[in-house]
C-alpha atoms as a PDB file:
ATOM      1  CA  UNK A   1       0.000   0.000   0.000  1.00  0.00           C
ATOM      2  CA  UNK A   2       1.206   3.410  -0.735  1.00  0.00           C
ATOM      3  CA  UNK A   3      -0.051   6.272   1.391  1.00  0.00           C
ATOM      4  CA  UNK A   4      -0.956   9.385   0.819  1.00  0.00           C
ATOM      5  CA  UNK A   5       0.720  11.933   2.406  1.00  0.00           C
ATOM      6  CA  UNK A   6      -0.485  15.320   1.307  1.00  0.00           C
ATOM      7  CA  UNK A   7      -3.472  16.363  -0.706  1.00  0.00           C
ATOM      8  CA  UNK A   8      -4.035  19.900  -2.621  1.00  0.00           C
ATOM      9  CA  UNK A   9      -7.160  21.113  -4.142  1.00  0.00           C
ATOM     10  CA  UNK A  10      -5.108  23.007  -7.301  1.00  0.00           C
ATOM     11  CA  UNK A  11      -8.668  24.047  -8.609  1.00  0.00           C
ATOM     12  CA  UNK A  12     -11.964  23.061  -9.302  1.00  0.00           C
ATOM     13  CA  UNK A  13     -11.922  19.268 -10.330  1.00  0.00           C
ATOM     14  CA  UNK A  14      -7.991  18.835 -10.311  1.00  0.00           C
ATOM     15  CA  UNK A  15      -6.373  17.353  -7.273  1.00  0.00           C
ATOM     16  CA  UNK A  16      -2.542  16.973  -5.876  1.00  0.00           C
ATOM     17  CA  UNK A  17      -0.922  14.159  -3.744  1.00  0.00           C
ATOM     18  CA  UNK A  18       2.127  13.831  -2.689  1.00  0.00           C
ATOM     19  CA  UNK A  19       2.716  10.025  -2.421  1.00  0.00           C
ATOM     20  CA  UNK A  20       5.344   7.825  -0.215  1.00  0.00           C
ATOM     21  CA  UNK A  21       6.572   5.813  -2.663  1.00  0.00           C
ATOM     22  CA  UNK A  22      10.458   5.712  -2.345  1.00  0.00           C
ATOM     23  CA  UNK A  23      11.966   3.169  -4.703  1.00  0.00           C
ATOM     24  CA  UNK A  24      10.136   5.038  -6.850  1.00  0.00           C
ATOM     25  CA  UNK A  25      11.028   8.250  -6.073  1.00  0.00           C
ATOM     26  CA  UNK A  26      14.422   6.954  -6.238  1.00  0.00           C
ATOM     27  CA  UNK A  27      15.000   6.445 -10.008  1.00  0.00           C
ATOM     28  CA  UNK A  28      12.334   8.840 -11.348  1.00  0.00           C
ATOM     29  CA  UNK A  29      13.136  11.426 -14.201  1.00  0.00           C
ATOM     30  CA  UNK A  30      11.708  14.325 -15.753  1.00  0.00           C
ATOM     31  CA  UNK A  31       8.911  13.014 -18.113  1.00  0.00           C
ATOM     32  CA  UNK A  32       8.378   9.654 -16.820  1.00  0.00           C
ATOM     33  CA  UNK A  33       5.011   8.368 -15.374  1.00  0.00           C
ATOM     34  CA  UNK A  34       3.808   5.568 -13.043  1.00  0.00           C
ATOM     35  CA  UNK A  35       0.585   3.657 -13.078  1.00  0.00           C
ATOM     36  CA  UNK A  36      -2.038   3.046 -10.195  1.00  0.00           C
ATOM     37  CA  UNK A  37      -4.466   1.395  -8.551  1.00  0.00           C
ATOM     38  CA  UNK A  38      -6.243   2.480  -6.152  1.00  0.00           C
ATOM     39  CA  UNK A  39      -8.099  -1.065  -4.955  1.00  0.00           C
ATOM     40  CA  UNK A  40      -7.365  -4.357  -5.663  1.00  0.00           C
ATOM     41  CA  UNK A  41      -9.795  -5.119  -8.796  1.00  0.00           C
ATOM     42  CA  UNK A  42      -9.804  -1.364  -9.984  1.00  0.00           C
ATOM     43  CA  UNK A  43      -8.660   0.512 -13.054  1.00  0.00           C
ATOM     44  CA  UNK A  44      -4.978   1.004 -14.063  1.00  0.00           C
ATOM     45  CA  UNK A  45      -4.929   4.704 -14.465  1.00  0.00           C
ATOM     46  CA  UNK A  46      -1.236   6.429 -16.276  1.00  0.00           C
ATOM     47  CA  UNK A  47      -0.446   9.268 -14.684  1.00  0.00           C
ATOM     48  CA  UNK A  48       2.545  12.035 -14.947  1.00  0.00           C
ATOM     49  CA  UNK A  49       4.982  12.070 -12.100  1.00  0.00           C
ATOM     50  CA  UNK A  50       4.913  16.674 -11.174  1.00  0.00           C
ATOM     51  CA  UNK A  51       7.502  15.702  -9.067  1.00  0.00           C
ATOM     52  CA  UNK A  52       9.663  13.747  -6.953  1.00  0.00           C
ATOM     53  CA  UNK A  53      11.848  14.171  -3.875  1.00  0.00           C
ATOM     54  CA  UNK A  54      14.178  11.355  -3.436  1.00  0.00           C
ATOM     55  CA  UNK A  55      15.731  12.338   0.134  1.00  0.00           C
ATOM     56  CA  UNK A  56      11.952  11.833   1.415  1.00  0.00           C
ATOM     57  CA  UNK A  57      10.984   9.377  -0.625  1.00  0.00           C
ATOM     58  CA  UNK A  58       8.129  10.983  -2.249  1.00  0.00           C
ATOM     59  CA  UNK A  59       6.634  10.979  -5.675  1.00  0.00           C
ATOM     60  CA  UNK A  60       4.016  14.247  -6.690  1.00  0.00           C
ATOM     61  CA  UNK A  61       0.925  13.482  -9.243  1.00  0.00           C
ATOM     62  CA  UNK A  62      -1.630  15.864 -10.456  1.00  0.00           C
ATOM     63  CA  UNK A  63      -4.864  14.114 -11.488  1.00  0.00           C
ATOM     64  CA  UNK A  64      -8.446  15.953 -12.714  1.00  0.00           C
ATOM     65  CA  UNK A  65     -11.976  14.214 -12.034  1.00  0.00           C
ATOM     66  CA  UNK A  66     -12.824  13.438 -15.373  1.00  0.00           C
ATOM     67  CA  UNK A  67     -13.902   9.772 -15.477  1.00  0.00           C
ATOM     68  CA  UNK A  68     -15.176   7.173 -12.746  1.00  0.00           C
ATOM     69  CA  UNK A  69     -11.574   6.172 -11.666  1.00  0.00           C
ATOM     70  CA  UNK A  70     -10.276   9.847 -10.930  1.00  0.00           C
ATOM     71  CA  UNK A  71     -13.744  11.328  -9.273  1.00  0.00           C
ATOM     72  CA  UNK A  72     -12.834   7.932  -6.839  1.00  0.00           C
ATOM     73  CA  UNK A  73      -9.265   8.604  -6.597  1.00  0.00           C
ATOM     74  CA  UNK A  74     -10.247  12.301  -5.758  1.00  0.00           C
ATOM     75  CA  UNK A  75     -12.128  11.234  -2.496  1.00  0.00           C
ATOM     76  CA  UNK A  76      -9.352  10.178  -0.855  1.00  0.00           C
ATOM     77  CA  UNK A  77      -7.684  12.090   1.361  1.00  0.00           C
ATOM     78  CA  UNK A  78      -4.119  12.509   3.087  1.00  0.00           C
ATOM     79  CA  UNK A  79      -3.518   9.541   5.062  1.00  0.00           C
ATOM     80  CA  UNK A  80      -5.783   6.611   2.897  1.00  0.00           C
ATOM     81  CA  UNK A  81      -3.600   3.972   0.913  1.00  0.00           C
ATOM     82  CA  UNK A  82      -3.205   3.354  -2.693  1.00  0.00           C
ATOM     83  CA  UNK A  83      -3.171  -0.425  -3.169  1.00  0.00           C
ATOM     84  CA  UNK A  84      -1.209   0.175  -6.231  1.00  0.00           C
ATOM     85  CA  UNK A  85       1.766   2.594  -7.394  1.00  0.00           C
ATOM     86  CA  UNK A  86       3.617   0.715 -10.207  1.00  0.00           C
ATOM     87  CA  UNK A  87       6.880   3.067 -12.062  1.00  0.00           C
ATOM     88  CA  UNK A  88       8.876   5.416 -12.769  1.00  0.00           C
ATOM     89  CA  UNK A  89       7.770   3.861 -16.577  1.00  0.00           C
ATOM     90  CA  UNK A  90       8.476   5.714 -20.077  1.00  0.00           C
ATOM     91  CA  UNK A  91      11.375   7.423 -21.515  1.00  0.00           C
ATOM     92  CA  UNK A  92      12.832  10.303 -19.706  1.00  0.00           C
ATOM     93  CA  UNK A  93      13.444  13.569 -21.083  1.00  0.00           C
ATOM     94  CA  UNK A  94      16.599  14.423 -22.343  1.00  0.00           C
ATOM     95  CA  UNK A  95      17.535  18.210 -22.974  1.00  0.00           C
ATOM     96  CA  UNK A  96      21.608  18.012 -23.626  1.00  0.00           C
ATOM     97  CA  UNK A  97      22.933  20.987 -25.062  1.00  0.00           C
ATOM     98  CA  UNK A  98      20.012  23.320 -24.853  1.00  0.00           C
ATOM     99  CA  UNK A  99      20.585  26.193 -23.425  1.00  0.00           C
ATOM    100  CA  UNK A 100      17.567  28.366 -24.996  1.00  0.00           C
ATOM    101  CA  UNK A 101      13.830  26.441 -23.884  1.00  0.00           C
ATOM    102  CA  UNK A 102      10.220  27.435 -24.220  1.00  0.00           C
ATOM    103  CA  UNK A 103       7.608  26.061 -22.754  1.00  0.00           C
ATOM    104  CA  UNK A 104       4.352  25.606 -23.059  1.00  0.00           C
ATOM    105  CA  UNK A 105       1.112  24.126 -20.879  1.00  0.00           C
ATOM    106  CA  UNK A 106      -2.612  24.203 -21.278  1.00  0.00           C
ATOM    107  CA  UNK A 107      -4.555  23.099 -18.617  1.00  0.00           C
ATOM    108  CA  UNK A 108      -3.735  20.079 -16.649  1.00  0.00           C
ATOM    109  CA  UNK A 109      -0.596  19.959 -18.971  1.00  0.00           C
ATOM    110  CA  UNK A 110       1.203  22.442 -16.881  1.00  0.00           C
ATOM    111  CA  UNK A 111       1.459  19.797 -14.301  1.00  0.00           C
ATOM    112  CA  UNK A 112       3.810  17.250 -16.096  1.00  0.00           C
ATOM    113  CA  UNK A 113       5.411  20.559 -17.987  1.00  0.00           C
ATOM    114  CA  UNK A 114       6.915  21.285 -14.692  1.00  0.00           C
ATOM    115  CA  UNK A 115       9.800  18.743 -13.594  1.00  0.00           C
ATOM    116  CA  UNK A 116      11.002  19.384 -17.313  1.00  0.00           C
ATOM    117  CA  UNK A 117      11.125  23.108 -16.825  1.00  0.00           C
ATOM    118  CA  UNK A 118      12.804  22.224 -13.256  1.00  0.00           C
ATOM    119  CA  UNK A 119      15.376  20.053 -14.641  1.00  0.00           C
ATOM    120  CA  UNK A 120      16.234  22.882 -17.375  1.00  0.00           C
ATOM    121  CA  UNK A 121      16.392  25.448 -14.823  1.00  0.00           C
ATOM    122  CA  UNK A 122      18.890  23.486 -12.232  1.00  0.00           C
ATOM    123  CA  UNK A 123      21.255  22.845 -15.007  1.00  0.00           C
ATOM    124  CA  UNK A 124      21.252  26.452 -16.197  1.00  0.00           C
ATOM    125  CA  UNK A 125      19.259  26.872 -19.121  1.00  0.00           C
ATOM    126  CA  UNK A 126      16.798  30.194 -19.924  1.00  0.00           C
ATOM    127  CA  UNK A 127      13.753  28.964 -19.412  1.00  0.00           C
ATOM    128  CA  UNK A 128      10.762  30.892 -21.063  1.00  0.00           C
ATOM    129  CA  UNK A 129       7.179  29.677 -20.313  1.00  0.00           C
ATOM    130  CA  UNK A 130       3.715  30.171 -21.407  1.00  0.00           C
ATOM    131  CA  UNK A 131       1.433  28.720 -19.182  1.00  0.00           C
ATOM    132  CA  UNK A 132      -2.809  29.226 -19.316  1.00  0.00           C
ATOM    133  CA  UNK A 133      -6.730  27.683 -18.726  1.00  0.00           C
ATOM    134  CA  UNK A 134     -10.064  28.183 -19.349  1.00  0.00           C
ATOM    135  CA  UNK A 135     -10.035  30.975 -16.744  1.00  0.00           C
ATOM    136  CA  UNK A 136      -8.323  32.135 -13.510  1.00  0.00           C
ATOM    137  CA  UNK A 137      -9.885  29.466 -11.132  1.00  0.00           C
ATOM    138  CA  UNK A 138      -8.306  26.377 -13.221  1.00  0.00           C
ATOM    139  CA  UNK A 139      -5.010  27.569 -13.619  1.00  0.00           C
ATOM    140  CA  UNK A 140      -2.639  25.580 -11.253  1.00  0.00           C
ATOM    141  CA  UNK A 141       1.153  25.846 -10.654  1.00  0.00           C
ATOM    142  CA  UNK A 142       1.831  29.097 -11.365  1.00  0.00           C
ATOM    143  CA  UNK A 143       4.225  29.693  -8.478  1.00  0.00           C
ATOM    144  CA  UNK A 144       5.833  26.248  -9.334  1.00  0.00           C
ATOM    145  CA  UNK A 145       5.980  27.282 -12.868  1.00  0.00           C
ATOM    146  CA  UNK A 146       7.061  31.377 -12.095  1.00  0.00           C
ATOM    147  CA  UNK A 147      10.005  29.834  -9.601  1.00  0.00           C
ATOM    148  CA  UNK A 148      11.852  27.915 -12.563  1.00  0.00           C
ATOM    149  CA  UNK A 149      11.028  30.643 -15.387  1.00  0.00           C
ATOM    150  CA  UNK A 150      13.111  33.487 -16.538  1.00  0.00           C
ATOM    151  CA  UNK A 151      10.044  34.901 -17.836  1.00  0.00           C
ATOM    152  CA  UNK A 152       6.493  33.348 -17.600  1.00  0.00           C
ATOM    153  CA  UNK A 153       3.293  34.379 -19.447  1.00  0.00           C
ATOM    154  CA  UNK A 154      -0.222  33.913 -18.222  1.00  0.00           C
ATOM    155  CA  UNK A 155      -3.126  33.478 -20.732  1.00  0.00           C
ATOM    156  CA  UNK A 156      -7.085  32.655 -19.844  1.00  0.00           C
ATOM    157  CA  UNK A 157      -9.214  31.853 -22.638  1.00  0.00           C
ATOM    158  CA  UNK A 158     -11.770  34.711 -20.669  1.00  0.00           C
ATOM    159  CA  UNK A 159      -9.168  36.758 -19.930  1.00  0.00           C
ATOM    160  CA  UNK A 160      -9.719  36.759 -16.424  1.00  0.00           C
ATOM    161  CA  UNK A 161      -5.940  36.124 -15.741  1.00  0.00           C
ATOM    162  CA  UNK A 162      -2.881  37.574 -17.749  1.00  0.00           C
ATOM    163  CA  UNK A 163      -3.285  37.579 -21.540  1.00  0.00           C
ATOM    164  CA  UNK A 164      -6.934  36.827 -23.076  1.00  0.00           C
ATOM    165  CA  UNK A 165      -6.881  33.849 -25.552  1.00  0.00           C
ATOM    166  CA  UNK A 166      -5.156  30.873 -25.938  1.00  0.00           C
ATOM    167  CA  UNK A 167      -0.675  29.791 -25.139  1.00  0.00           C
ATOM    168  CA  UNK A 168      -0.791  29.484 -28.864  1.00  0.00           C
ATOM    169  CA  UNK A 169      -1.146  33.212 -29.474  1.00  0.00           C
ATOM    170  CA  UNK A 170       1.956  34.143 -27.227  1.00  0.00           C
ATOM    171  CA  UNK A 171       3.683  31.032 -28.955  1.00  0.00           C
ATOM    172  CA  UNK A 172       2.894  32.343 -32.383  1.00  0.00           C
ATOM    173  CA  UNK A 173       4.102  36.110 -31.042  1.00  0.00           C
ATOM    174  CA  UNK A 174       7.085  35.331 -29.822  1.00  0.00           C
ATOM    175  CA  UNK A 175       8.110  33.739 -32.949  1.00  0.00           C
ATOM    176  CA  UNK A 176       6.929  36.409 -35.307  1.00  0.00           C
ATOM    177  CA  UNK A 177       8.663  38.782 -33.100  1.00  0.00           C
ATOM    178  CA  UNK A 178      11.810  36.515 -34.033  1.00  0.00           C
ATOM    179  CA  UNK A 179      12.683  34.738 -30.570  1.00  0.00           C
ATOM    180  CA  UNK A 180      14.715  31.979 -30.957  1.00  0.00           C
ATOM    181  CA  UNK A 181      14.490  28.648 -29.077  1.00  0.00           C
ATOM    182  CA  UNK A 182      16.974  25.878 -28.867  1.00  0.00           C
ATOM    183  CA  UNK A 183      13.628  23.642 -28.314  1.00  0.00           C
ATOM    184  CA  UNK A 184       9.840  24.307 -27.668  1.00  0.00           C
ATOM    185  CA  UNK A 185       8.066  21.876 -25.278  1.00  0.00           C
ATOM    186  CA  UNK A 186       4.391  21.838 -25.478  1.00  0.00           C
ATOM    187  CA  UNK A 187       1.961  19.599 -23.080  1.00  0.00           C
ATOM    188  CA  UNK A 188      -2.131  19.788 -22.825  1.00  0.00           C
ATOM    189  CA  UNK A 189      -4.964  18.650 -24.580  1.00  0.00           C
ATOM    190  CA  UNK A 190      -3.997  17.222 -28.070  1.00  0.00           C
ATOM    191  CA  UNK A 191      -5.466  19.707 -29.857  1.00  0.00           C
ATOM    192  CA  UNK A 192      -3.389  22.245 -28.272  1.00  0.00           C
ATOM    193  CA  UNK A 193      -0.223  20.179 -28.791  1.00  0.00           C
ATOM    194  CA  UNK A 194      -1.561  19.655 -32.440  1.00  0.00           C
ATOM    195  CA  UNK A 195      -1.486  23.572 -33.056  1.00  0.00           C
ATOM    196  CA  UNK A 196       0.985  24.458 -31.410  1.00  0.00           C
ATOM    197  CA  UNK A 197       3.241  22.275 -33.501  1.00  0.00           C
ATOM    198  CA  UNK A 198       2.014  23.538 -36.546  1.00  0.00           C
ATOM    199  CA  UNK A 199       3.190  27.110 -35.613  1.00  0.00           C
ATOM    200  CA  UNK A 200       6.325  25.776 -34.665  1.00  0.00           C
ATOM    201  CA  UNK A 201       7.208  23.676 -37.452  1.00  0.00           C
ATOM    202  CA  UNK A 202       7.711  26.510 -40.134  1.00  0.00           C
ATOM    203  CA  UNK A 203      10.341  28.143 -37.937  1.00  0.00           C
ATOM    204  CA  UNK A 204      12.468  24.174 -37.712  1.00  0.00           C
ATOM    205  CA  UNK A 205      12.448  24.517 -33.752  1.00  0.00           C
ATOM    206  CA  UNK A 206      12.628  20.999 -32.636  1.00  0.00           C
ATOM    207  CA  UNK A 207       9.175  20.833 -30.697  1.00  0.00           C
ATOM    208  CA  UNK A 208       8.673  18.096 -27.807  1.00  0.00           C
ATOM    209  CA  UNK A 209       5.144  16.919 -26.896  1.00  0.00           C
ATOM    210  CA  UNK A 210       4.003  14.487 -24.377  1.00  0.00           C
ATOM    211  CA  UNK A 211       0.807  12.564 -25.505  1.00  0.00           C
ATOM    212  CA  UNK A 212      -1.650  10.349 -23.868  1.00  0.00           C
ATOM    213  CA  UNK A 213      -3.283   8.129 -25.244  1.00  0.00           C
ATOM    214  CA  UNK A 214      -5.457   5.073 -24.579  1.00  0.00           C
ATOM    215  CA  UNK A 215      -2.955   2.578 -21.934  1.00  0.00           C
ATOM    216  CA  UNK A 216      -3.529  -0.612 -19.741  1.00  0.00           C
ATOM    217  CA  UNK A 217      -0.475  -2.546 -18.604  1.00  0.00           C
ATOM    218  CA  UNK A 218       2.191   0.459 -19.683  1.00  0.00           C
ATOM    219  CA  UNK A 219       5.020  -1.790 -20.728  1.00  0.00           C
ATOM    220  CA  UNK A 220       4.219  -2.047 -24.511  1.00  0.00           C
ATOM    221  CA  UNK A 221       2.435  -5.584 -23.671  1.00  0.00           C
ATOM    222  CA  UNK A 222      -1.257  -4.752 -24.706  1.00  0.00           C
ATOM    223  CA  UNK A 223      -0.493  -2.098 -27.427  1.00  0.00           C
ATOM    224  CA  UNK A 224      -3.308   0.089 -26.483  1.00  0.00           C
ATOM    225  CA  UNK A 225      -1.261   3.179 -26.401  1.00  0.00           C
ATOM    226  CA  UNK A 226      -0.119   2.819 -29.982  1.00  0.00           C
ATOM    227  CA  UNK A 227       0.464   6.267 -31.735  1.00  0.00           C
ATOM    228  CA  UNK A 228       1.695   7.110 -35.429  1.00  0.00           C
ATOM    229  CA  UNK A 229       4.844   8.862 -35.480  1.00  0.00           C
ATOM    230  CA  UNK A 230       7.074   9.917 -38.867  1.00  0.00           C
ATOM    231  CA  UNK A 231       5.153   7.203 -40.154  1.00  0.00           C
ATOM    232  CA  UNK A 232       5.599   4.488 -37.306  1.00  0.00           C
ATOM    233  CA  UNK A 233       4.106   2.835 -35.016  1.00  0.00           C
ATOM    234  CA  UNK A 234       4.967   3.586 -31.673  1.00  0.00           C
ATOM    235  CA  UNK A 235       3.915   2.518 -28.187  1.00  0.00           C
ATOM    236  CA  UNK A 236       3.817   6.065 -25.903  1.00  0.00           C
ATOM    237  CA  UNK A 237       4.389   3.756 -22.339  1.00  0.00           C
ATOM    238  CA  UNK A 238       7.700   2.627 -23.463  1.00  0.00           C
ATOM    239  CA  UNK A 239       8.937   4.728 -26.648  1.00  0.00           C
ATOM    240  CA  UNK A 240       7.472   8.149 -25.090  1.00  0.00           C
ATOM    241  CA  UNK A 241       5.325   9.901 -24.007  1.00  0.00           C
ATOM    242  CA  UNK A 242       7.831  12.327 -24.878  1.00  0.00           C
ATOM    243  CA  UNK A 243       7.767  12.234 -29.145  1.00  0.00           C
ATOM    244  CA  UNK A 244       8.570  14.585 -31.539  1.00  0.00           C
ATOM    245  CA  UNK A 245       5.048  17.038 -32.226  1.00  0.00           C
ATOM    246  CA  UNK A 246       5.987  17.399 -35.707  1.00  0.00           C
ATOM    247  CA  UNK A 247       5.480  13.518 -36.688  1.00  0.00           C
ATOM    248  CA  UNK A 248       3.112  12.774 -34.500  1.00  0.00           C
ATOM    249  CA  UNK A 249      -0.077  11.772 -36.745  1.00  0.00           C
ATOM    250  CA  UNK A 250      -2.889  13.962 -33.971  1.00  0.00           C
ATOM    251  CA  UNK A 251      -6.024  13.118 -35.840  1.00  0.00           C
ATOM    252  CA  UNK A 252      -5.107   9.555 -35.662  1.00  0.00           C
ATOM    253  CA  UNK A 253      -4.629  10.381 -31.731  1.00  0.00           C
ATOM    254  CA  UNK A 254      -7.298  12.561 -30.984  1.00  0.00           C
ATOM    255  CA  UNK A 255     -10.119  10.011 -33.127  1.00  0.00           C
ATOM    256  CA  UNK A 256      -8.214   7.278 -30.919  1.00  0.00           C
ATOM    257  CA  UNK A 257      -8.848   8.497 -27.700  1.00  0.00           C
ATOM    258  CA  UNK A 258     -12.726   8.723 -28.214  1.00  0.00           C
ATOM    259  CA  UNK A 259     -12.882   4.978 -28.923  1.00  0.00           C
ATOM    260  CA  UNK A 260     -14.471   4.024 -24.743  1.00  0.00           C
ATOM    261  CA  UNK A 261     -16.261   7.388 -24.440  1.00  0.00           C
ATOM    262  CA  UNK A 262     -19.838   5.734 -24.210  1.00  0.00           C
ATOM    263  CA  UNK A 263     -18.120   2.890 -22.015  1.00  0.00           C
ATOM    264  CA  UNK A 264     -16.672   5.985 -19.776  1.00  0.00           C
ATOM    265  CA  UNK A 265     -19.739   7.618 -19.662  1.00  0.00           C
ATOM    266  CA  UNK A 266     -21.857   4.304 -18.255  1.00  0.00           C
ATOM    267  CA  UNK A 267     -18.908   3.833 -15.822  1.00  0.00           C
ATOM    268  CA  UNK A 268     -19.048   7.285 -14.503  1.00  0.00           C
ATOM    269  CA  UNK A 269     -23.250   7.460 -14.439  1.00  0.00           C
ATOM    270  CA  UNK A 270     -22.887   3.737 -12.316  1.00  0.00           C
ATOM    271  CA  UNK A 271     -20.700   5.149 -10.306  1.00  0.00           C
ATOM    272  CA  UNK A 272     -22.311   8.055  -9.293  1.00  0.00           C
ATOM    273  CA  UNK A 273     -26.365   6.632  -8.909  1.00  0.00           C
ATOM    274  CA  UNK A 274     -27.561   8.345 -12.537  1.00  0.00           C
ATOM    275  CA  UNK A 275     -29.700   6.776 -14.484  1.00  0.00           C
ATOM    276  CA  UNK A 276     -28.400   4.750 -17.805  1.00  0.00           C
ATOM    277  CA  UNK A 277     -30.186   2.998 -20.559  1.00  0.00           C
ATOM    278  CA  UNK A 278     -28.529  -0.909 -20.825  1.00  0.00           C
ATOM    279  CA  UNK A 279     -28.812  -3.496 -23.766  1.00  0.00           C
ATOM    280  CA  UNK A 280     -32.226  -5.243 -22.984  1.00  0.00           C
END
């Protein structure tokens, strides 16, 4: 069992623990992920390690309430167990000889943007990031984010924080404006990382994205999390998540990842006492 041993409501819907998992906390990286359970018999949920502290043994995850799995996880509170905390699993990051980075997170993206942005920072890189949500109240991290920026922009899609519109109009500014970026790193919802490549991909900025797709056992076993990139297939749990945003096929990706919504949505109406319609 894995405890919980802090819990942070970062906004409406999105959740924090900090978990005491040492071994590991012990050989996680940047960009990596682990996989949990939260009962014997439940769902295996991927999830982005935020962060990790290795002298106390802990391992940070940001989660949102989207599906019947999360709202469950999101009950618990500091102090209940996790029956299962399986990782660090994926490919970490690696950034050697950058010394120029943007980037860039959209909504619960900003959570797994930050250990990247951390690492960059401790080893002395300019670190330039663009950071936004739907509005003030679900923006999270932005003292996290601020503390390992050189410079930080805040965008709202209501404006009611910082810019008003989407990361992808600062991202498009700063490179009409002529910036220049050793590489652009941009996590969120795949149609933001979609976008966002495109504008990047005129200007021959390598561009890293982190995707998630559809997983179950997370070490390229079931081939659920298969995604098209530069024309092959790859498996995200053990080739990424970190790819290359201007290969990555997104349609493919995005069409993918709406394969179990009806499932989801029964799951999620059981769960919570609605009313559903089953196969007579």
């Amino acid at each position: 069992m894995f405890k919980i041993l802090d819990k942070k409501v970062l906004a409406p819907s999105i959740k924090q623990f900090v978990i005491d998992a040492p071994l590991v906390a012990q050989k996680a990286q940047p960009g990596q992920f682990i996989i949990l359970r939260i009962k014997e018999g439940g769902e295996r949920i991927p999830l982005t390690i935020a962060d990790f502290d290795r002298e106390n043994g802990t391992v940070t995850i940001v989660f949102q309430e989207v599906g019947k799995t999360t709202k469950e996880l999101g009950t618990l509170q500091a102090g209940d167990s996790i029956a299962d905390f399986v990782g660090p699993l994926g490919e970490a990051v690696d950034f050697t000889g950058r010394k120029k980075v943007l980037g860039v997170g959209g909504g619960l993206g900003v959570a797994p943007l930050y250990p990247k942005l951390k690492l960059l920072k401790e080893n002395g890189v300019e670190v330039t990031s663009i950071i936004g949500a739907r509005n003030a109240d679900m923006l999270i991290m932005e003292d996290e984010i601020k503390a390992v920026s050189d410079r930080m922009f805040v965008c709202t899609d209501d404006g009611s924080k910082g810019r008003h519109g989407f990361v992808t109009v600062v991202l498009k500014e700063l490179l009409e404006q002529g910036e220049k970026f050793d590489e652009i790193i941009i996590i969120g919802p795949p149609i933001l990382m979609k976008i966002g490549s495109e504008i990047t991909k005129p200007y021959g900025i390598p561009t890293m994205v982190s995707l998630n797709p559809i997983m179950v056992d997370g070490t390229g076993m079931c081939g659920c999390c298969r995604v098209t990139v530069g024309g092959e297939v790859k498996f995200a749990c053990v080739d990424g998540p970190a790819f290359d945003g201007h290969k990555v096929d997104f349609d493919e990706l995005i069409k993918r990842l709406e394969t179990y919504k009806d499932e989801e949505k029964l799951a999620l109406d059981r769960h919570e006492g609605g009313s559903c319609k089953c196969h007579q």
